[in-house]
PDB file of N, CA and C in Angstrom:
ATOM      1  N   UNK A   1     -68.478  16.290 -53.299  1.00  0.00           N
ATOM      2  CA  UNK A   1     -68.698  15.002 -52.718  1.00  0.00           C
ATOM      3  C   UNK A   1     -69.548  14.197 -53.679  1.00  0.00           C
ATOM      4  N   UNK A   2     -69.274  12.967 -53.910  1.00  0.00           N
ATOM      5  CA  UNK A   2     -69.800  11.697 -54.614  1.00  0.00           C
ATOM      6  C   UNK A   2     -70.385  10.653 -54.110  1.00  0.00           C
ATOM      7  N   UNK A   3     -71.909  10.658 -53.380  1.00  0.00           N
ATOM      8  CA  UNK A   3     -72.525   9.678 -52.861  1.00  0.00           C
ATOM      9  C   UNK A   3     -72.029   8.715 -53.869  1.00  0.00           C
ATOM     10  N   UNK A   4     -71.841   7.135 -53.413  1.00  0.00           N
ATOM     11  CA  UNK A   4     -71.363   5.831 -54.256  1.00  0.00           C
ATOM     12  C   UNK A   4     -71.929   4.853 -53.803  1.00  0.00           C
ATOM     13  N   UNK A   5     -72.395   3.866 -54.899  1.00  0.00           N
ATOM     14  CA  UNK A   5     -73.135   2.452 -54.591  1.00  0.00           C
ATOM     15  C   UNK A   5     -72.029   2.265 -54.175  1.00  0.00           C
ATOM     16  N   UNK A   6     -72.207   0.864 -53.209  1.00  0.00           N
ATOM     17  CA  UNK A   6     -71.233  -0.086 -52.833  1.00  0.00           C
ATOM     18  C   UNK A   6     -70.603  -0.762 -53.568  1.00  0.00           C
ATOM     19  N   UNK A   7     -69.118  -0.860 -54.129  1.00  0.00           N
ATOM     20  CA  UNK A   7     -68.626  -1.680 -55.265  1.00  0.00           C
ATOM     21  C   UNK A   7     -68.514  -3.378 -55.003  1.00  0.00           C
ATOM     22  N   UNK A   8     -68.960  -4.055 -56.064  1.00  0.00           N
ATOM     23  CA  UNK A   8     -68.683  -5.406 -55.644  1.00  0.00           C
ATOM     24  C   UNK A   8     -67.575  -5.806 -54.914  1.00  0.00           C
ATOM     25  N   UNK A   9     -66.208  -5.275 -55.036  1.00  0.00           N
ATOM     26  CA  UNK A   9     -65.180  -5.964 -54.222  1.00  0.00           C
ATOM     27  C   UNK A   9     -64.855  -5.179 -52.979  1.00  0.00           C
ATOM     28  N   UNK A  10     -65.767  -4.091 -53.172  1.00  0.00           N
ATOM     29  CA  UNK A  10     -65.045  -3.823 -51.594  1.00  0.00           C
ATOM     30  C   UNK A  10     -64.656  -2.014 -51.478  1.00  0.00           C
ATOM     31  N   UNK A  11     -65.027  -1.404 -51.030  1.00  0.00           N
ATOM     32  CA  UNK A  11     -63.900   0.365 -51.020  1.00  0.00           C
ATOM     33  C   UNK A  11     -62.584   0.507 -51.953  1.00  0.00           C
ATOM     34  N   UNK A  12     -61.369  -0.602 -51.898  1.00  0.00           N
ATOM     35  CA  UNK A  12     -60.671  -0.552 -52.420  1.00  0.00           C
ATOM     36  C   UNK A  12     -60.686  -0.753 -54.109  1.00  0.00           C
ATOM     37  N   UNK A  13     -61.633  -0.931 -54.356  1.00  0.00           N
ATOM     38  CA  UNK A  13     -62.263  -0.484 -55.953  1.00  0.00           C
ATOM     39  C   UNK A  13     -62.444   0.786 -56.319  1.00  0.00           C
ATOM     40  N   UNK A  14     -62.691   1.340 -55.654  1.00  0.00           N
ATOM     41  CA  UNK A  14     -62.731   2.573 -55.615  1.00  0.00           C
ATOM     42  C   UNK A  14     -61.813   3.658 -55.913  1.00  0.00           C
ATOM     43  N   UNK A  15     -60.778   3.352 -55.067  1.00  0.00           N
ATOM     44  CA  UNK A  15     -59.749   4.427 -54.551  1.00  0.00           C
ATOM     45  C   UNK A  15     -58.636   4.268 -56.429  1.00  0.00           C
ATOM     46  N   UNK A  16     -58.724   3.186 -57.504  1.00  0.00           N
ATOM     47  CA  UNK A  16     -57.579   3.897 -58.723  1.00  0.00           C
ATOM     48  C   UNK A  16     -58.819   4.638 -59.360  1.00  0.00           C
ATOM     49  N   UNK A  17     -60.238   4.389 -59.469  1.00  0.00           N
ATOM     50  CA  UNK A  17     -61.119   5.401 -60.459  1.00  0.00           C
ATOM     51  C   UNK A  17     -61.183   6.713 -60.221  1.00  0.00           C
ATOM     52  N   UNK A  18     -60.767   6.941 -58.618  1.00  0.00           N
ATOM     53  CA  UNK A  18     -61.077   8.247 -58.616  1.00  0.00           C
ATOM     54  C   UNK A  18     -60.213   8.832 -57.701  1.00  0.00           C
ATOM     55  N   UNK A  19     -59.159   8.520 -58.258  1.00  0.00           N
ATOM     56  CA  UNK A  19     -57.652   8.981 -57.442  1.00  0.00           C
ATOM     57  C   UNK A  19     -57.738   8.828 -55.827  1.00  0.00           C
ATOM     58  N   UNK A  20     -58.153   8.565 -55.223  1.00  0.00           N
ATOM     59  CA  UNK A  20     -58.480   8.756 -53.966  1.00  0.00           C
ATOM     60  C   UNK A  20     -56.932   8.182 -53.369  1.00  0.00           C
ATOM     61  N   UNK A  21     -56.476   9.186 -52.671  1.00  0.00           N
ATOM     62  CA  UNK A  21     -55.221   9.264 -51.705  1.00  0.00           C
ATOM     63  C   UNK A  21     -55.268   9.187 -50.022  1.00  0.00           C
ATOM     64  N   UNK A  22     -56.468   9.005 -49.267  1.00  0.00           N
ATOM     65  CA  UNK A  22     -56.623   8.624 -48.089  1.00  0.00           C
ATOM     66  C   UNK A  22     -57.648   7.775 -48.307  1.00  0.00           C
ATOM     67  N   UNK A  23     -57.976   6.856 -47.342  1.00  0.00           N
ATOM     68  CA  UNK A  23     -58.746   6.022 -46.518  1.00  0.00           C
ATOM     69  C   UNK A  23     -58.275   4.881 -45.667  1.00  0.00           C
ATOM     70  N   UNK A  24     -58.870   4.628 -44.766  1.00  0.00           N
ATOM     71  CA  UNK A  24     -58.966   3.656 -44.150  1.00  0.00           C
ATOM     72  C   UNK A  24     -59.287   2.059 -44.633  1.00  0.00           C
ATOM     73  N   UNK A  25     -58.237   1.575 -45.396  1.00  0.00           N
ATOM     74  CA  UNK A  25     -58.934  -0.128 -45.892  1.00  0.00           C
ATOM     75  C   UNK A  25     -59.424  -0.704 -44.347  1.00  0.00           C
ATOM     76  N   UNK A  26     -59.613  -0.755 -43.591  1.00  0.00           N
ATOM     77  CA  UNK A  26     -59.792  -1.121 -42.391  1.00  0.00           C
ATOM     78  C   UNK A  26     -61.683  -0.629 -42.394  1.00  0.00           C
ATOM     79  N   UNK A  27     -62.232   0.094 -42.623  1.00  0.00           N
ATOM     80  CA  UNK A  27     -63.148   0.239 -42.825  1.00  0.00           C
ATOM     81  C   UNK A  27     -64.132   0.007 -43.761  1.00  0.00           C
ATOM     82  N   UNK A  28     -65.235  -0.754 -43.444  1.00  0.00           N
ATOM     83  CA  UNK A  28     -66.310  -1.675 -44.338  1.00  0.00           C
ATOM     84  C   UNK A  28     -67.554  -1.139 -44.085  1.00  0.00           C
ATOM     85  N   UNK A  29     -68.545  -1.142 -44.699  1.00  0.00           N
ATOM     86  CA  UNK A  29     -70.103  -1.218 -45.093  1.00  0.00           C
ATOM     87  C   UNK A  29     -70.816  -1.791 -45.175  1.00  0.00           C
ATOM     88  N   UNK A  30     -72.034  -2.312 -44.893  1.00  0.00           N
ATOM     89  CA  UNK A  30     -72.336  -3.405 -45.182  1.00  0.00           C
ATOM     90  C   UNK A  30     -73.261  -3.656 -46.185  1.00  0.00           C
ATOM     91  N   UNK A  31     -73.035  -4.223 -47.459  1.00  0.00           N
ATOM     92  CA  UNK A  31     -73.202  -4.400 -48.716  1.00  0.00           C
ATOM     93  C   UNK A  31     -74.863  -3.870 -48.627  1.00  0.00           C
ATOM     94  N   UNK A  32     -74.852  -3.731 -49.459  1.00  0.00           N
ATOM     95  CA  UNK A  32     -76.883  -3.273 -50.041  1.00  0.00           C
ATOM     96  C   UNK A  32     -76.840  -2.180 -51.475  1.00  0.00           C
ATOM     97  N   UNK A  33     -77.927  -2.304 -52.039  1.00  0.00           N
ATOM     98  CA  UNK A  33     -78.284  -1.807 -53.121  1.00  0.00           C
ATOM     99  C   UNK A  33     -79.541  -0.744 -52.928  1.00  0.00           C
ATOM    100  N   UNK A  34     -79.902  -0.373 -52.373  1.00  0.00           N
ATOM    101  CA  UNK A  34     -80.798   0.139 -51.962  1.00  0.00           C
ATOM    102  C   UNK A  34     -80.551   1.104 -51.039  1.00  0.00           C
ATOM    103  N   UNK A  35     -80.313   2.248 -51.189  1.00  0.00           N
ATOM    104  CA  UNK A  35     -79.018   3.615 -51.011  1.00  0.00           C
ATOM    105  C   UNK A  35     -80.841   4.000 -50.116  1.00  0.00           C
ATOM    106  N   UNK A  36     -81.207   4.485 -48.426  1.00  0.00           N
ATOM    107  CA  UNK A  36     -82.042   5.469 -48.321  1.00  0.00           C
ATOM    108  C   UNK A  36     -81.177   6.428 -47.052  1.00  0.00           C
ATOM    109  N   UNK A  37     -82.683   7.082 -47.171  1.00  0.00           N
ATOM    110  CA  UNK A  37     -81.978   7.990 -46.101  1.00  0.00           C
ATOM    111  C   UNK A  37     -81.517   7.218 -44.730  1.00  0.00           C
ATOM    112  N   UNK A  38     -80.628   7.361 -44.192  1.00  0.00           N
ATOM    113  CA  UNK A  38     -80.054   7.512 -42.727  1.00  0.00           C
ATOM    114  C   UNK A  38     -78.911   5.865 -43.201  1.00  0.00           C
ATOM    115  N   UNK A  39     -78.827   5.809 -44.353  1.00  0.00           N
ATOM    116  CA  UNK A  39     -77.780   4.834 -44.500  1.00  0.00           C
ATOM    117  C   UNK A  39     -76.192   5.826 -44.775  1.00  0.00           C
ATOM    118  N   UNK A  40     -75.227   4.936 -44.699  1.00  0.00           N
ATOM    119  CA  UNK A  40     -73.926   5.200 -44.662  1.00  0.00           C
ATOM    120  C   UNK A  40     -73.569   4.921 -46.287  1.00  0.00           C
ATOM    121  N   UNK A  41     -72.844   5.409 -46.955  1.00  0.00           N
ATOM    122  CA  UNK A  41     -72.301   5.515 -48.217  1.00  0.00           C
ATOM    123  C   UNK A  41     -71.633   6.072 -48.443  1.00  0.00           C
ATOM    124  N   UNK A  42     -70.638   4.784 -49.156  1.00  0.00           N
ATOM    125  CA  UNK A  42     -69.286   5.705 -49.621  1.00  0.00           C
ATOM    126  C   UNK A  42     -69.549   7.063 -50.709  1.00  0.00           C
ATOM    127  N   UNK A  43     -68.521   7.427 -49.898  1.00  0.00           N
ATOM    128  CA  UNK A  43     -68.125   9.538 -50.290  1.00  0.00           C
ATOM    129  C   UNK A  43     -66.659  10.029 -50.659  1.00  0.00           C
ATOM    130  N   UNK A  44     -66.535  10.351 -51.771  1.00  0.00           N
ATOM    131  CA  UNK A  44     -65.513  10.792 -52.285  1.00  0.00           C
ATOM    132  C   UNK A  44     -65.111  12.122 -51.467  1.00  0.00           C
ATOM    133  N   UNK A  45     -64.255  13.154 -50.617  1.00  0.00           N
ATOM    134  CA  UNK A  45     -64.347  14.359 -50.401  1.00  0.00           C
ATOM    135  C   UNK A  45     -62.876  14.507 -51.182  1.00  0.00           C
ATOM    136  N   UNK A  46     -63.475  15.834 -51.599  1.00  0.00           N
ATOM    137  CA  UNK A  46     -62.136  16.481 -52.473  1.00  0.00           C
ATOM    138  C   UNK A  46     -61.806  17.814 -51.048  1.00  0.00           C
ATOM    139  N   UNK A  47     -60.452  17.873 -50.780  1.00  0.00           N
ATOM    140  CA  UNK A  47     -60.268  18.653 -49.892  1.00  0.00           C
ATOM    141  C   UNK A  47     -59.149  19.148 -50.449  1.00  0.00           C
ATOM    142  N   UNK A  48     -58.824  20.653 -49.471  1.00  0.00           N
ATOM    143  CA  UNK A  48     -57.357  21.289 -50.154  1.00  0.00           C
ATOM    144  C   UNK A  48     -56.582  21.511 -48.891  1.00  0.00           C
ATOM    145  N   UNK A  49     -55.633  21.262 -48.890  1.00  0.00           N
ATOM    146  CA  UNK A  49     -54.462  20.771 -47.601  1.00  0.00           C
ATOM    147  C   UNK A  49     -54.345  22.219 -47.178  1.00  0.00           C
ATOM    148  N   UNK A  50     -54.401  22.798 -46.091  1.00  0.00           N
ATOM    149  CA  UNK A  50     -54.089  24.483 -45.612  1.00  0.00           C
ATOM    150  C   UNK A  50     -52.509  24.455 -45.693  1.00  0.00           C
ATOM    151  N   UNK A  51     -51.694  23.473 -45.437  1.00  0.00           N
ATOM    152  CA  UNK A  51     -50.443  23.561 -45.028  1.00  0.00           C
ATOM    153  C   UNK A  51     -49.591  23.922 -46.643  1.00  0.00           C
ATOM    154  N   UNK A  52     -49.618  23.166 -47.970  1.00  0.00           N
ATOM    155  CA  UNK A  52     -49.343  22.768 -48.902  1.00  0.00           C
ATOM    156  C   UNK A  52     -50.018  23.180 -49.773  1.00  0.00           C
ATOM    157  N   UNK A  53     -51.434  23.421 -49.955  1.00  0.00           N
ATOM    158  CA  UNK A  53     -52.063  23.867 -51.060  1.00  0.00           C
ATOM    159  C   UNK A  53     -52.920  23.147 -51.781  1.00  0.00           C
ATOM    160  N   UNK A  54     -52.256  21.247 -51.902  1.00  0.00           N
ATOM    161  CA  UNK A  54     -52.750  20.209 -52.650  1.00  0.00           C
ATOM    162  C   UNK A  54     -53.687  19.700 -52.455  1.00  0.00           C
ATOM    163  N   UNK A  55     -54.067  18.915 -53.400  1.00  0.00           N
ATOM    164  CA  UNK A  55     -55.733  19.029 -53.703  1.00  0.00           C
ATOM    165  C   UNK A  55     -55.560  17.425 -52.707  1.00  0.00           C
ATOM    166  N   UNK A  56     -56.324  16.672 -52.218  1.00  0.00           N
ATOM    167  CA  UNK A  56     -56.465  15.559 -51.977  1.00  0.00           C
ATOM    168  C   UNK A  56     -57.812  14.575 -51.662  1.00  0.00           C
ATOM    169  N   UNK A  57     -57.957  13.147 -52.341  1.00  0.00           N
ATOM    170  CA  UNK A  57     -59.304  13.068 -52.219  1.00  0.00           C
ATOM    171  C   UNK A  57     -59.180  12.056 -51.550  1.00  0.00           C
ATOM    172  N   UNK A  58     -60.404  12.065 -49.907  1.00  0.00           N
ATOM    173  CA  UNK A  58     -60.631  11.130 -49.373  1.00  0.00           C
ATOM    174  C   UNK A  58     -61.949  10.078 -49.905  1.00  0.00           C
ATOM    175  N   UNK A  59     -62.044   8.601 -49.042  1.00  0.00           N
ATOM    176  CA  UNK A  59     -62.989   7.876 -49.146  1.00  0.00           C
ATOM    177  C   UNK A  59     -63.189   7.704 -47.949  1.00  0.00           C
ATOM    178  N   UNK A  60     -64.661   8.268 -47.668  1.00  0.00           N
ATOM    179  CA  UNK A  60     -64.694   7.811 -46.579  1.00  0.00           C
ATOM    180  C   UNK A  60     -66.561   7.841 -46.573  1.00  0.00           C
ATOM    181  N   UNK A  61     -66.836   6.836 -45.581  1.00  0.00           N
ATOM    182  CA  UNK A  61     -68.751   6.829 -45.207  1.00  0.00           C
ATOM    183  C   UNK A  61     -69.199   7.906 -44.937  1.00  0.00           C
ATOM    184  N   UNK A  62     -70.264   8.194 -45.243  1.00  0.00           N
ATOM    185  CA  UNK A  62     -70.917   9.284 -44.783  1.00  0.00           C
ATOM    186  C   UNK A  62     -72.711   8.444 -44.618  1.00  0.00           C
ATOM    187  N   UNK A  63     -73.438   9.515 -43.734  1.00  0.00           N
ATOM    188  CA  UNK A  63     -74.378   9.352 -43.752  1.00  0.00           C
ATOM    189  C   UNK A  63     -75.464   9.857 -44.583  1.00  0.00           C
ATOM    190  N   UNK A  64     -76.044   9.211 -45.549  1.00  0.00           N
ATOM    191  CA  UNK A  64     -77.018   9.861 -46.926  1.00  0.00           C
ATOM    192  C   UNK A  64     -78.460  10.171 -45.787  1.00  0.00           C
ATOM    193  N   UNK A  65     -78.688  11.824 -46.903  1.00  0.00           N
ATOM    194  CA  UNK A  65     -79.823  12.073 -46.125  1.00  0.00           C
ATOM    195  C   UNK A  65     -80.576  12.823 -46.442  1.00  0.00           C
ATOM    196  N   UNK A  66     -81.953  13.085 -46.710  1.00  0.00           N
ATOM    197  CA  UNK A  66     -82.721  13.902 -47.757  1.00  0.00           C
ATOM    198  C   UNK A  66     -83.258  15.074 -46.834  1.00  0.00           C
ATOM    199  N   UNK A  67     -82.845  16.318 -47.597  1.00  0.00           N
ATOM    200  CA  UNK A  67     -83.426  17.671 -46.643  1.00  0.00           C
ATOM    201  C   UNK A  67     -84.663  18.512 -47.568  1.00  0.00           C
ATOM    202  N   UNK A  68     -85.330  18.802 -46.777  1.00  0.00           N
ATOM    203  CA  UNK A  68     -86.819  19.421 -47.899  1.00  0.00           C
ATOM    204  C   UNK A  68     -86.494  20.891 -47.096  1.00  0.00           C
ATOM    205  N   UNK A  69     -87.030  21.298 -48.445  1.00  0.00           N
ATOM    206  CA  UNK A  69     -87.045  23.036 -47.806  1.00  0.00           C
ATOM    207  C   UNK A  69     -88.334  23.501 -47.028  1.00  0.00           C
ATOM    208  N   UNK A  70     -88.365  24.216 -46.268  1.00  0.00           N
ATOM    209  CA  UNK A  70     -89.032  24.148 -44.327  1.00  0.00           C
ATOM    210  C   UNK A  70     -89.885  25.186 -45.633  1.00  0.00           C
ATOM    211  N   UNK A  71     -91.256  25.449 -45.268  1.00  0.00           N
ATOM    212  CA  UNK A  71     -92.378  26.574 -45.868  1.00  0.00           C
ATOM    213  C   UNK A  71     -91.420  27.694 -45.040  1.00  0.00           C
ATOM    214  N   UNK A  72     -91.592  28.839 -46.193  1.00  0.00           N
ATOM    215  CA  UNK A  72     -91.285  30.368 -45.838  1.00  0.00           C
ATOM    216  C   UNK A  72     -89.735  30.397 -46.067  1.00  0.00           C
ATOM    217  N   UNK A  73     -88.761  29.168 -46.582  1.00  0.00           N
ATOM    218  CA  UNK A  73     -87.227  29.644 -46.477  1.00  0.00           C
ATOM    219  C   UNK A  73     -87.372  29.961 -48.199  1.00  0.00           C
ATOM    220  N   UNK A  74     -86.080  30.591 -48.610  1.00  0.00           N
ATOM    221  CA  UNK A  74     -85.774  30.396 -49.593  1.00  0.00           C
ATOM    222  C   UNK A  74     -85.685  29.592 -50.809  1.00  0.00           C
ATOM    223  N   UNK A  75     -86.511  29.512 -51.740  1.00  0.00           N
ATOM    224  CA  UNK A  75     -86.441  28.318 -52.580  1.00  0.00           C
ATOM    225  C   UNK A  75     -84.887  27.929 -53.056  1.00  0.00           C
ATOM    226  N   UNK A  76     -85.168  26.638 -53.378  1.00  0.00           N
ATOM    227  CA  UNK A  76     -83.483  26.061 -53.589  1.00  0.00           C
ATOM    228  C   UNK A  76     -83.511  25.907 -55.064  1.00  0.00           C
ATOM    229  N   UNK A  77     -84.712  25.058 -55.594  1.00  0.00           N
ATOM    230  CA  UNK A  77     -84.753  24.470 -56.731  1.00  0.00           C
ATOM    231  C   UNK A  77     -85.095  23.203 -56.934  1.00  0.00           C
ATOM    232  N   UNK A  78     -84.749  22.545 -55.861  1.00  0.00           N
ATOM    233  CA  UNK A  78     -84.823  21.155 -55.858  1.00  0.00           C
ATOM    234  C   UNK A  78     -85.952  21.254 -55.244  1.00  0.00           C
ATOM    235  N   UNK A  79     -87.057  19.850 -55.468  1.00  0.00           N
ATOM    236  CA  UNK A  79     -88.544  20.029 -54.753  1.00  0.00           C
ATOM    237  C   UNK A  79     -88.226  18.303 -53.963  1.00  0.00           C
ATOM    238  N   UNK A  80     -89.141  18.244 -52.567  1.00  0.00           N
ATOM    239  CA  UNK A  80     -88.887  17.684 -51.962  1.00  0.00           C
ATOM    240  C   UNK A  80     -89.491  16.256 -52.426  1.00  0.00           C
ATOM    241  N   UNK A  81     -89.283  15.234 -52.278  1.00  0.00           N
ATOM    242  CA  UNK A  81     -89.685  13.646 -52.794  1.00  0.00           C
ATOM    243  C   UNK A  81     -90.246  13.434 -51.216  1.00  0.00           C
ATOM    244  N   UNK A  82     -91.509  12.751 -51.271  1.00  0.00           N
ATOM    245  CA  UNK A  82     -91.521  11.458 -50.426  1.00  0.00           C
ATOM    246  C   UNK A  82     -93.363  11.930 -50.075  1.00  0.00           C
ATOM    247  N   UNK A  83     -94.028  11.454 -49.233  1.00  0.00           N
ATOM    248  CA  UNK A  83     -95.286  11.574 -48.693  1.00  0.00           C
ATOM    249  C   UNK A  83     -95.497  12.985 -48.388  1.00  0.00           C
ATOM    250  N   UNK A  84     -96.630  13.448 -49.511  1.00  0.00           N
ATOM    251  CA  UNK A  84     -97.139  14.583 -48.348  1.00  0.00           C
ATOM    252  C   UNK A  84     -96.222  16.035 -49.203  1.00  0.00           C
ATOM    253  N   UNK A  85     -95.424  15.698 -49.595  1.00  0.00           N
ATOM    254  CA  UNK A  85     -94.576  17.169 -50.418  1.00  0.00           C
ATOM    255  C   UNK A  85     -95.088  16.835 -51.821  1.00  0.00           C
ATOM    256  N   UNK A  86     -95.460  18.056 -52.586  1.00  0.00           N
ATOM    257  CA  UNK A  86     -95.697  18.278 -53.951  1.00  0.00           C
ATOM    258  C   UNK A  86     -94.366  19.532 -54.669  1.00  0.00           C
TER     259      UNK A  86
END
């Protein structure tokens, strides 16, 4: 998956750069530059069809969202950003 700024013209900018074979043109965002957590952003998903085999990539919103690792789990690697985490 490919969190994505919002393209100037619209989703359908999107879909010849990165092959994308489903979406909804019917579905919009509402413009901003400033990507945080609990916003919606376009998402590339690469999926593989069970029926056929083929690879296919959707566009579709998703919700962006930052997860910190809880004290005592497993380290990930990634260290958490924001107030209060070192």
């Amino acid at each position: 998956m490919w969190p994505l700024r919002p393209p100037p013209g619209g989703p359908q900018d999107l879909v010849g750069p990165f092959d994308v074979t489903r979406w909804d043109p019917d579905q919009v965002l509402d413009p901003s530059w400033n990507v945080t957590p609990t916003n919606d952003v376009w998402s590339v998903l690469e999926r593989v069809e069970h029926d056929t085999g083929e690879i296919t990539r959707q566009l579709r919103p998703l919700r962006w969202e930052l997860l910190y690792q809880e004290e005592g789990s497993p380290p990930t690697g990634v260290r958490g950003q924001g107030a209060g985490h070192n």
